[in-house]
N, C-alpha and C. Protein backbone atom coordinates (compact mmCIF):
# COMPACT_ATOMS: atom_id res chain seq x y z
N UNK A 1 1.32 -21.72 -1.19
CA UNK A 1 0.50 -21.00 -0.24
C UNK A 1 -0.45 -20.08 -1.02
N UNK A 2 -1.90 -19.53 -0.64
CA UNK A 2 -2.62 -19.06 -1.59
C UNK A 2 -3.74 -18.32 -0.07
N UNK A 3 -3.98 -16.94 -0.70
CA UNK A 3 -5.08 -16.35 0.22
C UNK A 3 -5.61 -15.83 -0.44
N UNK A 4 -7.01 -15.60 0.08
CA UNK A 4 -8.12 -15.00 -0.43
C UNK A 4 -8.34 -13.13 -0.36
N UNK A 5 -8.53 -12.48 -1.24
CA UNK A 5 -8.20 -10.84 -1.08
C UNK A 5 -9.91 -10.27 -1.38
N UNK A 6 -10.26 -9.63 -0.42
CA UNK A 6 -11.76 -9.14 -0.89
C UNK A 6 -11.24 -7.93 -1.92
N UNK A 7 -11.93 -8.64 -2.98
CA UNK A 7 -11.69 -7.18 -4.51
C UNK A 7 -12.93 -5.90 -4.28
N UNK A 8 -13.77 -5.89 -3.14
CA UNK A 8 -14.99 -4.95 -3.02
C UNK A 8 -14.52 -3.66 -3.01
N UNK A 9 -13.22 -3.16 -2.16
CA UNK A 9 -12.04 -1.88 -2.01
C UNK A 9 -11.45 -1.65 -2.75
N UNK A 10 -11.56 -0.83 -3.01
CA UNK A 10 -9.73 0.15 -3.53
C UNK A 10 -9.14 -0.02 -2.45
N UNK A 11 -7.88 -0.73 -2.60
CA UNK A 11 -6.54 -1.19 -1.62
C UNK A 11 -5.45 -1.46 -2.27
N UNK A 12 -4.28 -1.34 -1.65
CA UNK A 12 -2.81 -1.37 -2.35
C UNK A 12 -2.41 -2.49 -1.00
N UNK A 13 -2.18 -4.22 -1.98
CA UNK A 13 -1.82 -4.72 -0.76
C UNK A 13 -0.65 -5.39 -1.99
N UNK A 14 0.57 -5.34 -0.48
CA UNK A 14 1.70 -5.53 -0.54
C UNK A 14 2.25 -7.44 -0.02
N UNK A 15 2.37 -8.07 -0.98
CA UNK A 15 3.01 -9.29 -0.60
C UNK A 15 4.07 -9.56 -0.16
N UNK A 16 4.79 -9.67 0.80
CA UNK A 16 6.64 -9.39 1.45
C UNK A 16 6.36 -11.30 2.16
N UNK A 17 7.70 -11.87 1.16
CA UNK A 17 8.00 -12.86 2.39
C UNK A 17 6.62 -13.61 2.57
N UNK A 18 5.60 -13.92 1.48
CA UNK A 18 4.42 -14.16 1.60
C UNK A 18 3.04 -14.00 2.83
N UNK A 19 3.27 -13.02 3.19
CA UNK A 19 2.61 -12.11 4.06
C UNK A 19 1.96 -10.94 3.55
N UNK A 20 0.51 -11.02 3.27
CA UNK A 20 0.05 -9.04 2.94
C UNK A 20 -0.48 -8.67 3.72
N UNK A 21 0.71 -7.24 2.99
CA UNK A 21 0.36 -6.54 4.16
C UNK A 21 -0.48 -5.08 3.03
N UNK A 22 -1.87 -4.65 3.58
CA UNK A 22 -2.67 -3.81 3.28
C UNK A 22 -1.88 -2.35 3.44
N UNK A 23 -1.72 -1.58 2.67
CA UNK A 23 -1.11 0.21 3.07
C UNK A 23 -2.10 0.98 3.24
N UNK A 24 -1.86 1.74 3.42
CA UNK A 24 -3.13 2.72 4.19
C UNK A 24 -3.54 4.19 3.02
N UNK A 25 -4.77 4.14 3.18
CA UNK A 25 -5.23 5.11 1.87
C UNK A 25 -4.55 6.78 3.26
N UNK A 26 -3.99 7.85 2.01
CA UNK A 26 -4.41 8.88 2.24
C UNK A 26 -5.52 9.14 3.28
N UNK A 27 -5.20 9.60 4.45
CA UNK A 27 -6.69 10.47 5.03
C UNK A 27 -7.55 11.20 4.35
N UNK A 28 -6.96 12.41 3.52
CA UNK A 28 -7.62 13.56 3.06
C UNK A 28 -8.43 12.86 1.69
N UNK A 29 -8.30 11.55 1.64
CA UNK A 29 -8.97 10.67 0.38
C UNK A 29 -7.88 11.57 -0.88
N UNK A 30 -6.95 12.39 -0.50
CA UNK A 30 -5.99 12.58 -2.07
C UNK A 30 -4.57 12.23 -1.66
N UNK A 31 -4.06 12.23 -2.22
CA UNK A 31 -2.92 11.70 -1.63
C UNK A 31 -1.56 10.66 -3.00
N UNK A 32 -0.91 10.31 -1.91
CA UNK A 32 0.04 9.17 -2.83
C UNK A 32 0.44 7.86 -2.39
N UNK A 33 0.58 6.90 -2.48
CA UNK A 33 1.58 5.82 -1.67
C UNK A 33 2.55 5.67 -2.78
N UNK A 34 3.76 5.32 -2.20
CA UNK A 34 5.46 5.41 -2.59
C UNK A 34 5.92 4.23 -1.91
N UNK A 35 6.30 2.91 -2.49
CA UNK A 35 7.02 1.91 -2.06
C UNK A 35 8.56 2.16 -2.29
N UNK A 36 9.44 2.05 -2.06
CA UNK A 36 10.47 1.88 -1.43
C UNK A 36 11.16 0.46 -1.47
N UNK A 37 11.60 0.30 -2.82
CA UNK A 37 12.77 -0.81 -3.14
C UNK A 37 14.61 -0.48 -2.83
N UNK A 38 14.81 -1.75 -2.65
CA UNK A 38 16.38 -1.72 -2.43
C UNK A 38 16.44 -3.25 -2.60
N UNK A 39 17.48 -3.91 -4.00
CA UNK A 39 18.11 -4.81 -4.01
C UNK A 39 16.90 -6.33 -4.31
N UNK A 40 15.79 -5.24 -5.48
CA UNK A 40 14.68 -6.43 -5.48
C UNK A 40 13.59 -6.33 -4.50
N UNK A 41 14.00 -5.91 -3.18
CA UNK A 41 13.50 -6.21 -2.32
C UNK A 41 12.98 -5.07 -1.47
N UNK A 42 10.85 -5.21 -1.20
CA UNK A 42 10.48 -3.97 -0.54
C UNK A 42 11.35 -3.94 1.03
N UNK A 43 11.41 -1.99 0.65
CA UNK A 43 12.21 -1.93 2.33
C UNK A 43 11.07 -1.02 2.53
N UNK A 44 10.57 -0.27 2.30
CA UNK A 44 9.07 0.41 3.45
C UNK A 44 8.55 1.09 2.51
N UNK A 45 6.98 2.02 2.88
CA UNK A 45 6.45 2.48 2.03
C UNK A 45 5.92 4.17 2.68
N UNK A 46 5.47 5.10 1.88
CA UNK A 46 4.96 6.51 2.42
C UNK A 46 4.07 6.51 2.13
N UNK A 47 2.83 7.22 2.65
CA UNK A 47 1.81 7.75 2.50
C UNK A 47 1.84 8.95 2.60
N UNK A 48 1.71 10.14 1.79
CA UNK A 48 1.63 11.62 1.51
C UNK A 48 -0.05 11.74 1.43
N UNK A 49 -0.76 12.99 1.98
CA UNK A 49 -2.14 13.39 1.35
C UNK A 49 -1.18 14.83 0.93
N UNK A 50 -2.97 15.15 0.58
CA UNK A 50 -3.15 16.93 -0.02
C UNK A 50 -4.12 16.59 0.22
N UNK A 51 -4.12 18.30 1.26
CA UNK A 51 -5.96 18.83 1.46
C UNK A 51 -6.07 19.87 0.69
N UNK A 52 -7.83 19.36 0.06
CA UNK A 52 -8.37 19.92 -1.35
C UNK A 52 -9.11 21.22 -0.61
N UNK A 53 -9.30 22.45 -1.12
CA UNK A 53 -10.15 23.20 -0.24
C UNK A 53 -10.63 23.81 -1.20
């Protein structure tokens, strides 16, 4: 199986079970994403920001 990924973004995409799935940027544009393994295998992911002032 094979799909096509537009490289034009900054994106964090996640392959599960051959399915991607795209994570979501930070709102505040700062931020973190944190995947979440157990046993090999992704179990979910976080998105944290920080607002810059």
């Amino acid at each position: 199986m094979k799909a096509s990924v537009d490289i034009s973004e900054d994106k964090v995409i996640i392959v599960k079970q051959g399915e991607l799935i795209t994570i979501d940027k930070p709102a505040s544009g700062f931020g973190e994403n944190v995947i979440t393994w157990s046993n090999g295998e992704i179990q979910g992911d976080r998105v944290s920001y920080t607002n810059k002032r």
